[in-house]
Protein backbone atom coordinates (compact mmCIF):
# COMPACT_ATOMS: atom_id res chain seq x y z
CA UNK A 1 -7.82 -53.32 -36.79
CA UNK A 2 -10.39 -56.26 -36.96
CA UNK A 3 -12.39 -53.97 -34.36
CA UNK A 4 -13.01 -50.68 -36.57
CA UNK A 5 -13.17 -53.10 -40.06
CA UNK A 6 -16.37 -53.87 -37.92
CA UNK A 7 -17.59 -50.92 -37.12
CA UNK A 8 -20.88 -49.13 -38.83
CA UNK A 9 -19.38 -46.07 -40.66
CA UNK A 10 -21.74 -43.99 -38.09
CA UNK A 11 -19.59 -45.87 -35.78
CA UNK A 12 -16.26 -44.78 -37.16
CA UNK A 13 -17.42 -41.24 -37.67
CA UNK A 14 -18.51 -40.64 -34.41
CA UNK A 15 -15.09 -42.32 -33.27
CA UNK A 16 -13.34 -40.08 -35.51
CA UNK A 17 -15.14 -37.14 -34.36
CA UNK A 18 -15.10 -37.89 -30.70
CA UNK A 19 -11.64 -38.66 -30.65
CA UNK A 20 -10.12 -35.47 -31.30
CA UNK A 21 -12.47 -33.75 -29.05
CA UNK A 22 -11.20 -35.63 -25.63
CA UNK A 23 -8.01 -35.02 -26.57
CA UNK A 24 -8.90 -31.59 -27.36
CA UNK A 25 -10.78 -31.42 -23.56
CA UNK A 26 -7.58 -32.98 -22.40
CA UNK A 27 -5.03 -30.14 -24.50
CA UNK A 28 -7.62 -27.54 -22.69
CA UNK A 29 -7.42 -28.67 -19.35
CA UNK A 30 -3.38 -29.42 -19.61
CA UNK A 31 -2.31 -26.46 -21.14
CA UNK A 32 -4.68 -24.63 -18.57
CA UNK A 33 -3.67 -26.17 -15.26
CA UNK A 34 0.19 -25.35 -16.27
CA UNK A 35 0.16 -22.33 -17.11
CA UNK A 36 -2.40 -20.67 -14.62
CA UNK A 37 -0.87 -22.28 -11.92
CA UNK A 38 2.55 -20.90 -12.44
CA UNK A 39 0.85 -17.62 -12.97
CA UNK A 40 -0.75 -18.09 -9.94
CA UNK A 41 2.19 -18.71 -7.76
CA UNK A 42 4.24 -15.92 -9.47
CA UNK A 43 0.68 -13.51 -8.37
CA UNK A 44 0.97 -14.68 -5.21
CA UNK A 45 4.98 -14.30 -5.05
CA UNK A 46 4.31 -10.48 -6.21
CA UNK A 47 1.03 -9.40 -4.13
CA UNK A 48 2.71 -11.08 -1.20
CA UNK A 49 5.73 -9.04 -1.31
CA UNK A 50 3.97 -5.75 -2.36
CA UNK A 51 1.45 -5.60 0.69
CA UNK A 52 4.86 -5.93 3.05
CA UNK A 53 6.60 -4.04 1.00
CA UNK A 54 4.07 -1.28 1.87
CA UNK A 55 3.16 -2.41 5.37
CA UNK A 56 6.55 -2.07 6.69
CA UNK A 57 6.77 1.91 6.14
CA UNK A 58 3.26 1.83 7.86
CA UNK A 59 3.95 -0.13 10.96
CA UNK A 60 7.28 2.17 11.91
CA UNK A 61 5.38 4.25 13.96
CA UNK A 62 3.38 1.64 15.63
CA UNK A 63 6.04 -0.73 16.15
CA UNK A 64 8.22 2.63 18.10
CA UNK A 65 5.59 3.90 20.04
CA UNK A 66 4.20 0.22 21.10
CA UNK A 67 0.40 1.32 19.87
CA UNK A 68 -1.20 -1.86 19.88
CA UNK A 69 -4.29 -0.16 18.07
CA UNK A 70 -2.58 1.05 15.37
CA UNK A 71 -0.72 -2.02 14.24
CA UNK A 72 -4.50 -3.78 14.85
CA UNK A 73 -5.61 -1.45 12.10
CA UNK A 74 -2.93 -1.76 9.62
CA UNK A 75 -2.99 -5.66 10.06
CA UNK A 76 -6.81 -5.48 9.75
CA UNK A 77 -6.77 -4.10 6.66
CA UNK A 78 -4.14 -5.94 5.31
CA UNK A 79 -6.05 -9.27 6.04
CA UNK A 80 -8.96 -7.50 4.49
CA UNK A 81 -6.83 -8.41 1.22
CA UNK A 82 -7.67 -11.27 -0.68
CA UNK A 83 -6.18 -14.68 0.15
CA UNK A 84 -4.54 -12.82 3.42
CA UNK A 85 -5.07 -15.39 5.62
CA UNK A 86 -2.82 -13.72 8.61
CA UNK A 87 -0.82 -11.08 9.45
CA UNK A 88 1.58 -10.61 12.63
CA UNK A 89 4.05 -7.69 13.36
CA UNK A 90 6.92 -8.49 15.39
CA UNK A 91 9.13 -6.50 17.78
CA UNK A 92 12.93 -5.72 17.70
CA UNK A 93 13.23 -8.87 19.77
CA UNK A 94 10.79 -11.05 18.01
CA UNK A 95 8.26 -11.06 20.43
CA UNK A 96 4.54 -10.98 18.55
CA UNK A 97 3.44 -6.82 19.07
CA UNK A 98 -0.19 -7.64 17.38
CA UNK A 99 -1.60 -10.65 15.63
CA UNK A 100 -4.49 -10.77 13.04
CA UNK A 101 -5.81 -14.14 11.62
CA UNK A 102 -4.19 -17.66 12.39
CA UNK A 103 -0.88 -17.95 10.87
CA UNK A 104 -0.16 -21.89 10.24
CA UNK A 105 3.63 -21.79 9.01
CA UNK A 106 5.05 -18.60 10.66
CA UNK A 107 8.81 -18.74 12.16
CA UNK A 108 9.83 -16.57 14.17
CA UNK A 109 13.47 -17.72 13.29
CA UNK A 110 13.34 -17.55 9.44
CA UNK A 111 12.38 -13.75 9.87
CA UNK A 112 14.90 -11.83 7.73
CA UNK A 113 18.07 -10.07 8.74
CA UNK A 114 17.81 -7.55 6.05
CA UNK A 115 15.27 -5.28 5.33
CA UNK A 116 14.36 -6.14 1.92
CA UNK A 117 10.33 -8.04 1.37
CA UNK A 118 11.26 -12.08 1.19
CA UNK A 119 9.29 -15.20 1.20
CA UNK A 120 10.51 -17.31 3.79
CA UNK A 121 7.87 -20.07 4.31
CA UNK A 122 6.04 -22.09 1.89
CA UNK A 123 4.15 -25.31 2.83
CA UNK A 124 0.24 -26.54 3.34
CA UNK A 125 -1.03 -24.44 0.38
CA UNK A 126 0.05 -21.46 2.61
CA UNK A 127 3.22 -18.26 1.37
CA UNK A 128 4.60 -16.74 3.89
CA UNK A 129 6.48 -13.20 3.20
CA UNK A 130 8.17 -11.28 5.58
CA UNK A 131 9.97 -7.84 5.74
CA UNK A 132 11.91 -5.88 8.24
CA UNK A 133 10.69 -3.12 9.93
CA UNK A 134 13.31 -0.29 10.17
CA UNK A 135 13.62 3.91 11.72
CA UNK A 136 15.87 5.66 10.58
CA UNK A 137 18.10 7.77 13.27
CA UNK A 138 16.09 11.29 13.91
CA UNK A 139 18.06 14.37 13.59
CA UNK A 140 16.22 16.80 15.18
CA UNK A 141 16.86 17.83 19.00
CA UNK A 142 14.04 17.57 21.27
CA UNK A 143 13.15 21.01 23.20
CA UNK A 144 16.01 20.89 25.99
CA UNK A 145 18.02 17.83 25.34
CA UNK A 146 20.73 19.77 23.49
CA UNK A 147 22.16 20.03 20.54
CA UNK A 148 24.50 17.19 19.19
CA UNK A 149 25.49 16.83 15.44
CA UNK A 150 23.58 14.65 13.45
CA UNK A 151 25.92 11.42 12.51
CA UNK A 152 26.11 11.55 8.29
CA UNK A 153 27.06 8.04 8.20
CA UNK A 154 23.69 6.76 10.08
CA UNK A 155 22.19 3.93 9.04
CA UNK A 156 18.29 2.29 8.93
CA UNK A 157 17.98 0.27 12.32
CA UNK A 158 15.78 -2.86 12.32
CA UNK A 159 13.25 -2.22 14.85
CA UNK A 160 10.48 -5.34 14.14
CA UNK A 161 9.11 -7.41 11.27
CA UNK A 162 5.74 -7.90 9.90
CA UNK A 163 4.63 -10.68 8.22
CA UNK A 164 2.08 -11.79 6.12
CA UNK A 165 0.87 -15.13 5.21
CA UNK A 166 -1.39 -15.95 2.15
CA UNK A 167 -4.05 -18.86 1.63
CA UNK A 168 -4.10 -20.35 -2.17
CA UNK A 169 -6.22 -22.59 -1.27
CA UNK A 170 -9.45 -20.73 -1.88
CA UNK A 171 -8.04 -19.91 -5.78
CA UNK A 172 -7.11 -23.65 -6.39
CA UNK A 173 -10.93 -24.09 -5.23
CA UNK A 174 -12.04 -22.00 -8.03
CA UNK A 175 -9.29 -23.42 -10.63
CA UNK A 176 -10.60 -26.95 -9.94
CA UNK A 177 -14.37 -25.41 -10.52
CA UNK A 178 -13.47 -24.08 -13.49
CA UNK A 179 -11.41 -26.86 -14.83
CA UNK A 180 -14.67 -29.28 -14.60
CA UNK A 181 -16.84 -26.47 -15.94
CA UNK A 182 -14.62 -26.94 -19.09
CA UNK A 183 -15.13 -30.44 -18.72
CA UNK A 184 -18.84 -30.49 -18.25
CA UNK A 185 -19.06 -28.08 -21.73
CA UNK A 186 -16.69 -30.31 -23.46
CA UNK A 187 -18.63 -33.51 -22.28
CA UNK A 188 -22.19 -31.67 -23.10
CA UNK A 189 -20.60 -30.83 -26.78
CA UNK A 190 -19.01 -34.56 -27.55
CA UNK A 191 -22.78 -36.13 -26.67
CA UNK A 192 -24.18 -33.24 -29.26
CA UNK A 193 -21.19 -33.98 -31.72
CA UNK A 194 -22.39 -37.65 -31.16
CA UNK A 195 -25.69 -37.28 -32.80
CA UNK A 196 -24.85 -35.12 -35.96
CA UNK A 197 -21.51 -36.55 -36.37
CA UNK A 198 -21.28 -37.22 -40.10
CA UNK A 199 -22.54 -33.60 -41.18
CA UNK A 200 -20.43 -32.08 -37.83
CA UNK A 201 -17.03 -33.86 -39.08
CA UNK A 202 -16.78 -32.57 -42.57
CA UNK A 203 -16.12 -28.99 -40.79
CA UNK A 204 -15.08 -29.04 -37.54
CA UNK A 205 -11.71 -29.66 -38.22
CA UNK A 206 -11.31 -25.45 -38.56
CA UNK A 207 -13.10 -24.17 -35.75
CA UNK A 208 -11.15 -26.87 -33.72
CA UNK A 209 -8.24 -25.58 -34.51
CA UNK A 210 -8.95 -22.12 -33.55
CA UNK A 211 -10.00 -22.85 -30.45
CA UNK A 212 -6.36 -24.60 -30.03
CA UNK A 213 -5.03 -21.51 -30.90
CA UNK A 214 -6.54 -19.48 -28.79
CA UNK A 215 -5.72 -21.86 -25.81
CA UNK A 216 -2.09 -21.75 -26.76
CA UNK A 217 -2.54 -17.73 -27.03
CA UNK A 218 -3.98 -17.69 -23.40
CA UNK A 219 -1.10 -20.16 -21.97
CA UNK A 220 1.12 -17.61 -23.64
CA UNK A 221 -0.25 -15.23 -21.43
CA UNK A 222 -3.09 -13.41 -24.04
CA UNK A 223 -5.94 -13.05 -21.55
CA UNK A 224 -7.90 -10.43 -24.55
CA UNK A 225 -8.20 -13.76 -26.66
CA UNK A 226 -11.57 -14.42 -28.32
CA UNK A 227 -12.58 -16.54 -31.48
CA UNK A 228 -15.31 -16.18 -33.79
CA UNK A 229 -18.13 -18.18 -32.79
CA UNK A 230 -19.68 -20.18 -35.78
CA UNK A 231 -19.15 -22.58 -38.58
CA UNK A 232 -18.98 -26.39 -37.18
CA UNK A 233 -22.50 -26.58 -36.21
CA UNK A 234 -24.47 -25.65 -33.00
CA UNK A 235 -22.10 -27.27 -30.69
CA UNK A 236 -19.14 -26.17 -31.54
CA UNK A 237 -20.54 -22.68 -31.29
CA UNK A 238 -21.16 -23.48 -27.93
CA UNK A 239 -18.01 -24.63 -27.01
CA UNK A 240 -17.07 -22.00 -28.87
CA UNK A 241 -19.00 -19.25 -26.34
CA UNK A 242 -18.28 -21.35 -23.79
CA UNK A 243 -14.58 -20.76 -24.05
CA UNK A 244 -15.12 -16.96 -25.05
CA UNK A 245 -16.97 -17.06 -21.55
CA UNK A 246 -14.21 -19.03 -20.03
CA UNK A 247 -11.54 -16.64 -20.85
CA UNK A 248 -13.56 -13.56 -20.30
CA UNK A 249 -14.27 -15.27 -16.85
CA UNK A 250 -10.29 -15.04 -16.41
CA UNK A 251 -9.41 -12.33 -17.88
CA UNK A 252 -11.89 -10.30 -15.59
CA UNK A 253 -10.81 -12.24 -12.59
CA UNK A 254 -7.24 -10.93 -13.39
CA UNK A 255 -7.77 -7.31 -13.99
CA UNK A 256 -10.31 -7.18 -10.68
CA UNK A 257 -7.15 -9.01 -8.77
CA UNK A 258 -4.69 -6.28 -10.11
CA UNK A 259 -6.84 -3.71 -9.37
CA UNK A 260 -7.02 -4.52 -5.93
CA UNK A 261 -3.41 -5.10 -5.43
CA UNK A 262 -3.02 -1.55 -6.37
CA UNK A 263 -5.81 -0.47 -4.38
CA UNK A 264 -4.25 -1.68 -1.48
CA UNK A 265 -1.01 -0.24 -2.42
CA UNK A 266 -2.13 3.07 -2.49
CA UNK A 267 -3.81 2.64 0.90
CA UNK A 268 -0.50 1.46 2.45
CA UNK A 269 1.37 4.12 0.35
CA UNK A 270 -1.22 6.90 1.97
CA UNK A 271 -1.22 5.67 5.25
CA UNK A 272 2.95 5.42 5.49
CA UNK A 273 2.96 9.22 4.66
CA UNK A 274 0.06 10.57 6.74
CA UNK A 275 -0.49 10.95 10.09
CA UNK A 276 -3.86 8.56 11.02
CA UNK A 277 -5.33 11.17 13.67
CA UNK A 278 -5.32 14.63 11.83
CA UNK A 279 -4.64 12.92 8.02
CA UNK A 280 -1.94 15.69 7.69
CA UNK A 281 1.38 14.03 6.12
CA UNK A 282 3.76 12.56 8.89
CA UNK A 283 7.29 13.21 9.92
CA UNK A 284 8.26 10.68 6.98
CA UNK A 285 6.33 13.15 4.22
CA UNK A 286 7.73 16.32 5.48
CA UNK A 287 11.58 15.11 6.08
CA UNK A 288 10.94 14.32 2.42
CA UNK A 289 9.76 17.16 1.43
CA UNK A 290 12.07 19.14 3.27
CA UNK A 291 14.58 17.43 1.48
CA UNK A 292 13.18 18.76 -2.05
CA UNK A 293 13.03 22.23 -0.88
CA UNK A 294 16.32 22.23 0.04
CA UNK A 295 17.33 21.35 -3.51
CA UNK A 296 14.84 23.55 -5.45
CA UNK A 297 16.77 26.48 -3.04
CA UNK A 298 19.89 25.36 -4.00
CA UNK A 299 18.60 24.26 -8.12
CA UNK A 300 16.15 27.38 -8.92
CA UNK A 301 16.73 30.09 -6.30
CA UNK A 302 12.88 28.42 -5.24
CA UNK A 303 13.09 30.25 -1.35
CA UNK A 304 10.82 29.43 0.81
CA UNK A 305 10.56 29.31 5.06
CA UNK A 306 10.38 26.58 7.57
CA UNK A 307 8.04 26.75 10.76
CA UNK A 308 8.25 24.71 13.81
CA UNK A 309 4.71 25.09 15.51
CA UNK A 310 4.46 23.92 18.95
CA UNK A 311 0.59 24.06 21.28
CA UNK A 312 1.21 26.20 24.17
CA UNK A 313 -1.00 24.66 27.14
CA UNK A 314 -1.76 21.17 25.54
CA UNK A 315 -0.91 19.44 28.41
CA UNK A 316 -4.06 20.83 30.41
CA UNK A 317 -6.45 20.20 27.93
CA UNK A 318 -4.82 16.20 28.31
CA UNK A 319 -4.50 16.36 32.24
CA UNK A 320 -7.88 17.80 32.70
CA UNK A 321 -10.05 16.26 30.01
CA UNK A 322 -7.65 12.86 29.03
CA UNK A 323 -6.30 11.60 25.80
CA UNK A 324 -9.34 11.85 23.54
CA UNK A 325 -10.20 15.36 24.72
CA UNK A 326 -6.46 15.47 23.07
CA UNK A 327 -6.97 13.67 20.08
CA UNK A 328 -10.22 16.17 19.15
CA UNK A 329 -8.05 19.11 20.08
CA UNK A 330 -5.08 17.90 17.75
CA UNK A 331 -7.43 16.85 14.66
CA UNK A 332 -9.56 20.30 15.36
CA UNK A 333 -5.94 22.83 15.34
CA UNK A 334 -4.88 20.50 12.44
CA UNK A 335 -8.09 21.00 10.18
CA UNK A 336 -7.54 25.00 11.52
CA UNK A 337 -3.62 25.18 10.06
CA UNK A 338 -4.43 23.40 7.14
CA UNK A 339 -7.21 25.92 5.91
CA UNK A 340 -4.78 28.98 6.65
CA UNK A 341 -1.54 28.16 4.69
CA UNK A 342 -2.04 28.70 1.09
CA UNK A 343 -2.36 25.84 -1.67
CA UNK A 344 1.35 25.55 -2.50
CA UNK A 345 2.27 24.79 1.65
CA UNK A 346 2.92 22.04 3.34
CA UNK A 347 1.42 21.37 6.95
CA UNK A 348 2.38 18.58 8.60
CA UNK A 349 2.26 16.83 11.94
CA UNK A 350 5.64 15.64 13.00
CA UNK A 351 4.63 13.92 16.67
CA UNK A 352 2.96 14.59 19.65
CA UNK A 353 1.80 18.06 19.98
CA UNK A 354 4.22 19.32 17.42
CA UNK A 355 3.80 20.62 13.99
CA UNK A 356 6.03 21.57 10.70
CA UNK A 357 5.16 23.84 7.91
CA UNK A 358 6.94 24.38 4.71
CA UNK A 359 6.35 27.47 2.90
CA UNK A 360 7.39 27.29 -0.45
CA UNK A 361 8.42 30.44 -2.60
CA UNK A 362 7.67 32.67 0.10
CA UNK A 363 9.42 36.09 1.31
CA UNK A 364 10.79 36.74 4.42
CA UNK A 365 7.92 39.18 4.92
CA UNK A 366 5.07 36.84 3.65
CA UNK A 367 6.76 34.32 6.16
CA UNK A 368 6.70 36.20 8.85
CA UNK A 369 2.73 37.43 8.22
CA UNK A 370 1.40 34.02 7.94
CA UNK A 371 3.59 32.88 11.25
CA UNK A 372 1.54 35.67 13.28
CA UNK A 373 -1.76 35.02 11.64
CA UNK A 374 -1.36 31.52 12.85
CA UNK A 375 -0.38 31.98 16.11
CA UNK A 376 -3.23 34.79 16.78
CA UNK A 377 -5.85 31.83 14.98
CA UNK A 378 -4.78 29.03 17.61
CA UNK A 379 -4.78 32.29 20.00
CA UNK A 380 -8.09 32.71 19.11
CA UNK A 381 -9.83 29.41 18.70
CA UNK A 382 -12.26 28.10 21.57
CA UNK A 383 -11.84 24.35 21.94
CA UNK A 384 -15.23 23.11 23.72
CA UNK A 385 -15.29 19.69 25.35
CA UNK A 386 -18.11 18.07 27.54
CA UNK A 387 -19.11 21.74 28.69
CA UNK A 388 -15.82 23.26 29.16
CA UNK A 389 -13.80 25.90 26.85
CA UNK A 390 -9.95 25.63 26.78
CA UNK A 391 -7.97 28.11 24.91
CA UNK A 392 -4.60 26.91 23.55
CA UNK A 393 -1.56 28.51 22.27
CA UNK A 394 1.22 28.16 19.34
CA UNK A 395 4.58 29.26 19.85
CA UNK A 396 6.25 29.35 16.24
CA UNK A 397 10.31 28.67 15.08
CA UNK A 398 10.95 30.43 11.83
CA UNK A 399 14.06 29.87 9.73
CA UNK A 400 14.40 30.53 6.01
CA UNK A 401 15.24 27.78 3.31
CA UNK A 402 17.47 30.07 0.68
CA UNK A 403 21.01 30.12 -0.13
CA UNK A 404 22.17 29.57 3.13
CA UNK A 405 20.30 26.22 4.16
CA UNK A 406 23.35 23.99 4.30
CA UNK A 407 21.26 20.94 4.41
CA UNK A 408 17.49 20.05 5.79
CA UNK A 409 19.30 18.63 9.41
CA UNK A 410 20.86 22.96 9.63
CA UNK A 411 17.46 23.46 8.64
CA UNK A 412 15.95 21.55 11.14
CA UNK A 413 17.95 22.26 14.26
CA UNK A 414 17.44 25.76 13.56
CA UNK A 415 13.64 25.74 13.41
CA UNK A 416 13.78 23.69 16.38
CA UNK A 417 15.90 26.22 18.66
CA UNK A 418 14.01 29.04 17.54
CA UNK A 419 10.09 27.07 18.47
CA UNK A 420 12.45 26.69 21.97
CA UNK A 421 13.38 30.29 22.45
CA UNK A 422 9.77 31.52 21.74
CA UNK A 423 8.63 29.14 24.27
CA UNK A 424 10.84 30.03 26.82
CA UNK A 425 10.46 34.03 26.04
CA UNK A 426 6.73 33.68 27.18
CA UNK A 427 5.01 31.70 24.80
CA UNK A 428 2.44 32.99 22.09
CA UNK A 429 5.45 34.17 19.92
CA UNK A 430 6.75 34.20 16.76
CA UNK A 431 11.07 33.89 16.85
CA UNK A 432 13.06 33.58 13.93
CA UNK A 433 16.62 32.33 13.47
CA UNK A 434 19.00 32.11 10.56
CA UNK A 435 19.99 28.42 9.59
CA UNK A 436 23.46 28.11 11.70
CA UNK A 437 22.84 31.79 12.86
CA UNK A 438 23.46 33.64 16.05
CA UNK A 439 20.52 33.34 18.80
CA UNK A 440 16.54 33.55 17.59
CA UNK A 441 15.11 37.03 17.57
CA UNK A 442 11.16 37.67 17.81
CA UNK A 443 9.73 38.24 14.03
């Protein structure tokens, strides 16, 4: 108390103004560092889980048919994410199937049992989430292995894991940057302050305590928060802009985060219902949308046919030429099936040289027409490679989805038999069958 009776009343105004501004610099940078960095784990907790949420549909195929390339590219673009520090997707016996960036806290052994996304490491700045990578039992018969029932009570199988580990590192970089920024404006504004302090602390009592408010608003989770610059003097409209800057600065930084997260998402969603060679949907899309068919036959009388196409002669084209004289010929007779079904169809490539097409609220007749027109246009189409011609076939199984589809596996199995019998009756042909009907017959 002897101390301040001494002091010059400059001396206790500047005290009395500079006081409340370091503890205001100090309510900014507590109330700051709390909040955003529980924000920042839950982020992390809920873009971690979403990218393996979304690249464990995605690996399935890769992961059953052991194509190293294809897991390469869905782990490259998941470590094209931000903070994705590493990825790794793991085999049914936890062996490492492909491996992209350095993973520091990976465990082979707290990879979970269940399929559902987890974090299961955490440690060195670093998140680790994992999620299990399951197939679900096929249904359909492959040409001349028989016909056995399809079990009702089957059940997802576990066939890998992928994992994906996430650096925060780089963010707590830009927290600690951001912190001192506020720092450096609140240091820059107190030395201001200093030198009109008597004029500055008759009214900056107000615009103080609006700028509390609005840090309270933004630990509360109001990233739009702005206040009125003005009134206090010219630095305290700076700090003012400064924090208007400062939260714009976040709030942008948030919104460009989110937008990415479901950027990626829809990548991942895309890519786990589309085949990667032709870009037609997959076996996953059209079992699904098989599935729908079947009810809007059942719900709304909505008939409609399903086609089993199968290339007659694909095999030469492969033995004579190799796989990426294959490839081109798959991707070309995909492009030519998807421009002759109509808008409302569904064309899909279902594995291998094998294709499915759903034609919804279609007759018997129309069915039948647009089977033939697409057999005589793969008939028809040249396929050139390094200065040879190959002609390929299609042999077509029709079955109808009406009344009489029991489910999409009758469905199915029925399709399948017929795209059999037409192959086996000489190829080139269109044969039809009833869903758990007597023997095909050519349409």
């Amino acid at each position: 108390m002897k101390g301040l009776r001494a002091m010059t009343l400059t001396q206790r105004v500047l005290l009395t103004v500079l006081a409340p501004v370091f503890v205001l610099a100090l309510l900014i940078s507590a109330l700051y560092l709390d909040r955003d960095a529980e924000l920042a784990e839950q982020a992390t907790r809920e873009r971690g889980l979403a990218i393996v949420s979304f690249l464990a549909p995605a690996a399935e195929y890769g992961v059953i048919s052991g194509n190293a390339a294809s897991l390469r590219t869905l782990l490259d673009a998941a470590l094209a994410q931000q903070d994705v520090a590493a990825a790794a997707i793991y085999g049914r016996d936890r062996g490492q199937a492909a491996l992209a960036g350095t993973p520091l806290i990976a465990d082979v052994d707290s990879l979970p049992a269940a399929s559902a996304p987890q974090l299961v490491a955490h440690r060195a700045g670093r998140y680790g989430f994992a999620a299990a990578v399951t197939s679900q039992p096929i249904t359909v018969d492959e040409l001349g292995g028989g016909t056995p029932a399809a079990r009702a009570d089957a059940v997802a199988e576990v066939i890998g894991w992928v994992y994906v580990e996430l650096d925060t590192r780089s963010y707590a970089a830009r927290r600690r940057s951001t912190v001192l920024t506020v720092l450096a404006v609140v240091l820059a504004t107190m030395i201001g302050t200093g030198v009109l302090a008597v004029r500055l602390a008759r009214s900056v009592g107000q615009p103080v305590s609006r700028l509390v408010e609005a840090v309270r608003r933004i630990a509360a989770g109001d990233l739009d928060v702005r206040v009125m610059v003005g009134g206090g003097g010219q630095e305290i409209s700076e700090l003012q802009q400064g924090f208007n800057n400062m939260a714009r600065s976040i709030a942008d930084a948030t919104h460009n985060l989110q937008a990415r997260i479901e950027e990626a998402t829809g990548q991942l969603a895309h890519q786990a219902l589309h085949d990667a060679l032709t870009g037609l949907p997959n076996r996953r899309a059209f079992e699904q949308a098989l599935e729908e068919a079947v009810k809007a036959s059942r719900r709304a009388a909505d008939h409609g046919a399903l086609c089993f196409i199968d290339l007659d002669r694909f095999k030469q084209v492969n033995d004579t030429c190799g796989h990426a004289a294959g490839d081109a010929l798959l991707h070309e007779i995909g492009e030519l099936l998807r421009h002759r079904v109509r808008v409302q169809d569904l064309i899909c490539r279902i594995g291998g040289d094998e294709f499915a097409l759903i034609l919804r609220g279609c007759s018997p007749d129309d069915a039948r027409r647009i089977a033939r027109e697409l057999v005589e246009a793969v008939e028809t189409h040249v396929f050139e490679w390094e200065g040879q011609d190959f002609h390929v076939g299609a042999s077509i199984g029709l079955t109808y989805i009406d009344d009489h589809a029991q489910s999409p596996s009758t469905l199915l199995k029925a399709a399948d038999s017929a795209c059999y019998e037409a192959k086996r009756g000489g190829r080139g042909r269109v044969v039809e069958r009833e869903a758990g009907g007597p023997a095909g017959q050519p349409a």
